[in-house]
Protein backbone atom coordinates (compact mmCIF):
# COMPACT_ATOMS: atom_id res chain seq x y z
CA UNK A 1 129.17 111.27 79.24
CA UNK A 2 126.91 112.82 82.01
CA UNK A 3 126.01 110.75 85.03
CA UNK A 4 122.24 110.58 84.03
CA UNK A 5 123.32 109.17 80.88
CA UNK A 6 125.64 106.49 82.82
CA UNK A 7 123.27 105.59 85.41
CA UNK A 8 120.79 104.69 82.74
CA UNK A 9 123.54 102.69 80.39
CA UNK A 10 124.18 101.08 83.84
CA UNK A 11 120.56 100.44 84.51
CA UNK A 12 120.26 98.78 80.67
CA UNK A 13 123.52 96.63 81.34
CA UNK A 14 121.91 95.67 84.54
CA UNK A 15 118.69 94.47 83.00
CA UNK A 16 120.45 92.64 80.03
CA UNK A 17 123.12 90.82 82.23
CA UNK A 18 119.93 90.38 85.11
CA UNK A 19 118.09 88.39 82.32
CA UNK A 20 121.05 86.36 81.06
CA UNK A 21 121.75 85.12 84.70
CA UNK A 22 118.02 84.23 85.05
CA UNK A 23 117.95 82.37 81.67
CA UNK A 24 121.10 80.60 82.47
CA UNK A 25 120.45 79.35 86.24
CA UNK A 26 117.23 78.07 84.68
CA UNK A 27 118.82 76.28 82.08
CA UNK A 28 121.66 74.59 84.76
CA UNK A 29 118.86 73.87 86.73
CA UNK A 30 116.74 72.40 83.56
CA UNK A 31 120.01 70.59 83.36
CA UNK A 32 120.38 69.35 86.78
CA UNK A 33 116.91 68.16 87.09
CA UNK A 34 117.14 66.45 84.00
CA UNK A 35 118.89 63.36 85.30
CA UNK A 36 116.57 62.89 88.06
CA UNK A 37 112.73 63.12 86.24
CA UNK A 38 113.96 63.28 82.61
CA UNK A 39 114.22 66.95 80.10
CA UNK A 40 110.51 67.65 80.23
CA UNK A 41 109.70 66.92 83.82
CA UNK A 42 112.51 69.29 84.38
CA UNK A 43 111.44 71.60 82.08
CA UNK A 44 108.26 71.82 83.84
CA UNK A 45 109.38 72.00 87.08
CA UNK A 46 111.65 75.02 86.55
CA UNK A 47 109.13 76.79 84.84
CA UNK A 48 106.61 76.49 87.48
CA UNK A 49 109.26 77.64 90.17
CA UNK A 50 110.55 80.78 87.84
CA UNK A 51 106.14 81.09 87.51
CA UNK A 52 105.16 81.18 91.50
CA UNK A 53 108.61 83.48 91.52
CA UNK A 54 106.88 85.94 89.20
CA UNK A 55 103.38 85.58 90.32
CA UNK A 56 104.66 86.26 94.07
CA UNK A 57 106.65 89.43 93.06
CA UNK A 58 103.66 90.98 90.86
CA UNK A 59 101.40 90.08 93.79
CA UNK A 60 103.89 92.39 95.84
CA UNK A 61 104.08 95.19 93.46
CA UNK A 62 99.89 95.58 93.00
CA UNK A 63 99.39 95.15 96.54
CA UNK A 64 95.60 93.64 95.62
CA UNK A 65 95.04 94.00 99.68
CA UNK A 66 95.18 97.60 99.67
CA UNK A 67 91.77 99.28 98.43
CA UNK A 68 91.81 101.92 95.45
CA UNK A 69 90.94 104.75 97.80
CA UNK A 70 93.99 104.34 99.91
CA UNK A 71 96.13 104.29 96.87
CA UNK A 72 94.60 107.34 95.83
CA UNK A 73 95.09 109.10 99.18
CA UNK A 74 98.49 108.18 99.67
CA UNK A 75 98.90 109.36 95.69
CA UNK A 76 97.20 112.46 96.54
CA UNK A 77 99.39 113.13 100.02
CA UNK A 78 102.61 112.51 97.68
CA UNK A 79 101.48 115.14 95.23
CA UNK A 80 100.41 117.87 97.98
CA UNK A 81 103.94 117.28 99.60
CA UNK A 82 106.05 117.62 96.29
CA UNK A 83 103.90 120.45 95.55
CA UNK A 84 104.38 122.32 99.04
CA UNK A 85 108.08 121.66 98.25
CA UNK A 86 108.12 124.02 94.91
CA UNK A 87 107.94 127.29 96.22
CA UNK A 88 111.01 126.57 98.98
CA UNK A 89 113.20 124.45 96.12
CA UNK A 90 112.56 127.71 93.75
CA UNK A 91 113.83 130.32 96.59
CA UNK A 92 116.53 127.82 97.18
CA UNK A 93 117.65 127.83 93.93
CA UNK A 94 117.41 131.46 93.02
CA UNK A 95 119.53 132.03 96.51
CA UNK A 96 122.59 129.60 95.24
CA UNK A 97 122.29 130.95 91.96
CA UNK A 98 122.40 134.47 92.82
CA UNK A 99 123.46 135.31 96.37
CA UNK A 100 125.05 138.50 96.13
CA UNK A 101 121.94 139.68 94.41
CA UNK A 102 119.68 138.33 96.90
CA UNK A 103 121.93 139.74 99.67
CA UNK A 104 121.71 143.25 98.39
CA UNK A 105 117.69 142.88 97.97
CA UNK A 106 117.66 141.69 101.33
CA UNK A 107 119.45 144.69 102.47
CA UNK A 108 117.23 147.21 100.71
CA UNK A 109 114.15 145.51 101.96
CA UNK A 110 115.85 145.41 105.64
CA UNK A 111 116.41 149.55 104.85
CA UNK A 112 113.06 150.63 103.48
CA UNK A 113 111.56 148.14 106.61
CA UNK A 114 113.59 150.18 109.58
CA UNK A 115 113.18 153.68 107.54
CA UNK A 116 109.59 153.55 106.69
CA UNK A 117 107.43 150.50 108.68
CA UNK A 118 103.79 152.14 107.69
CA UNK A 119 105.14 152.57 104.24
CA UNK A 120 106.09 149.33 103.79
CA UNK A 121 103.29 147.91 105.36
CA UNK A 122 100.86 149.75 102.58
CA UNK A 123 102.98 148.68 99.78
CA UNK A 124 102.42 145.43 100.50
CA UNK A 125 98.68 145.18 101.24
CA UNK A 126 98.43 146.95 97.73
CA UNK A 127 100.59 144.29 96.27
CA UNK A 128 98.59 141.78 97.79
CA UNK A 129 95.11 143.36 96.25
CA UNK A 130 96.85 143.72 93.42
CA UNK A 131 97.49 140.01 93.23
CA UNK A 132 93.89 138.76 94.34
């Protein structure tokens, strides 16, 4: 098995065992309660507290203070930065995947540079028109 595929069973056992802890400390406390106001007093009580629980972590994850243009900018800022990234993690990778090839173009390019400046020069304004 591949690590993605074990961090996402992990994830899944997580969730499952997560849930079952949930439904059993409400149940103990159901349980506990249950001698001091009665089963559906308790009952109540522990679903209002597992309610306000929910209601103050969805509050947290909208963020309802925050106005839709922020979100928006800072969604926008996220994209131009992984976006920027690209060209650099596509070098990068073409480097570790090949070095000795990239070496030996670097050398070339390094030669024709010192042996011919002007001619390199032209070559790549007319690669450059060529590409607008």
């Amino acid at each position: 098995m591949d690590t993605t595929k074990l961090r996402l069973f992990a994830a899944v056992a997580g969730i499952v065992f997560g849930l079952g802890g949930v439904f059993a400390l409400a149940v103990a406390s159901t349980l506990a309660l249950a001698s001091i106001m009665g089963i559906v007093g308790a009952s109540f009580t522990v679903a209002a507290l597992l309610l306000s629980a929910a209601c103050a972590c969805l509050y947290l994850f909208l963020q309802p203070q925050r106005s839709s243009a922020e979100e928006v900018d800072n969604i926008e800022d996220a994209a131009a930065d992984a976006l920027a990234d690209l060209p650099f993690d596509a070098i990068k990778s073409i480097i570790e995947k090949r070095p000795l090839t990239v070496a030996a173009l670097a050398m070339v390019a390094g030669y024709s540079l010192v042996r011919d400046p002007a001619g390199v020069a032209r070559h790549a304004q007319r690669f450059m028109l060529g590409l607008l």
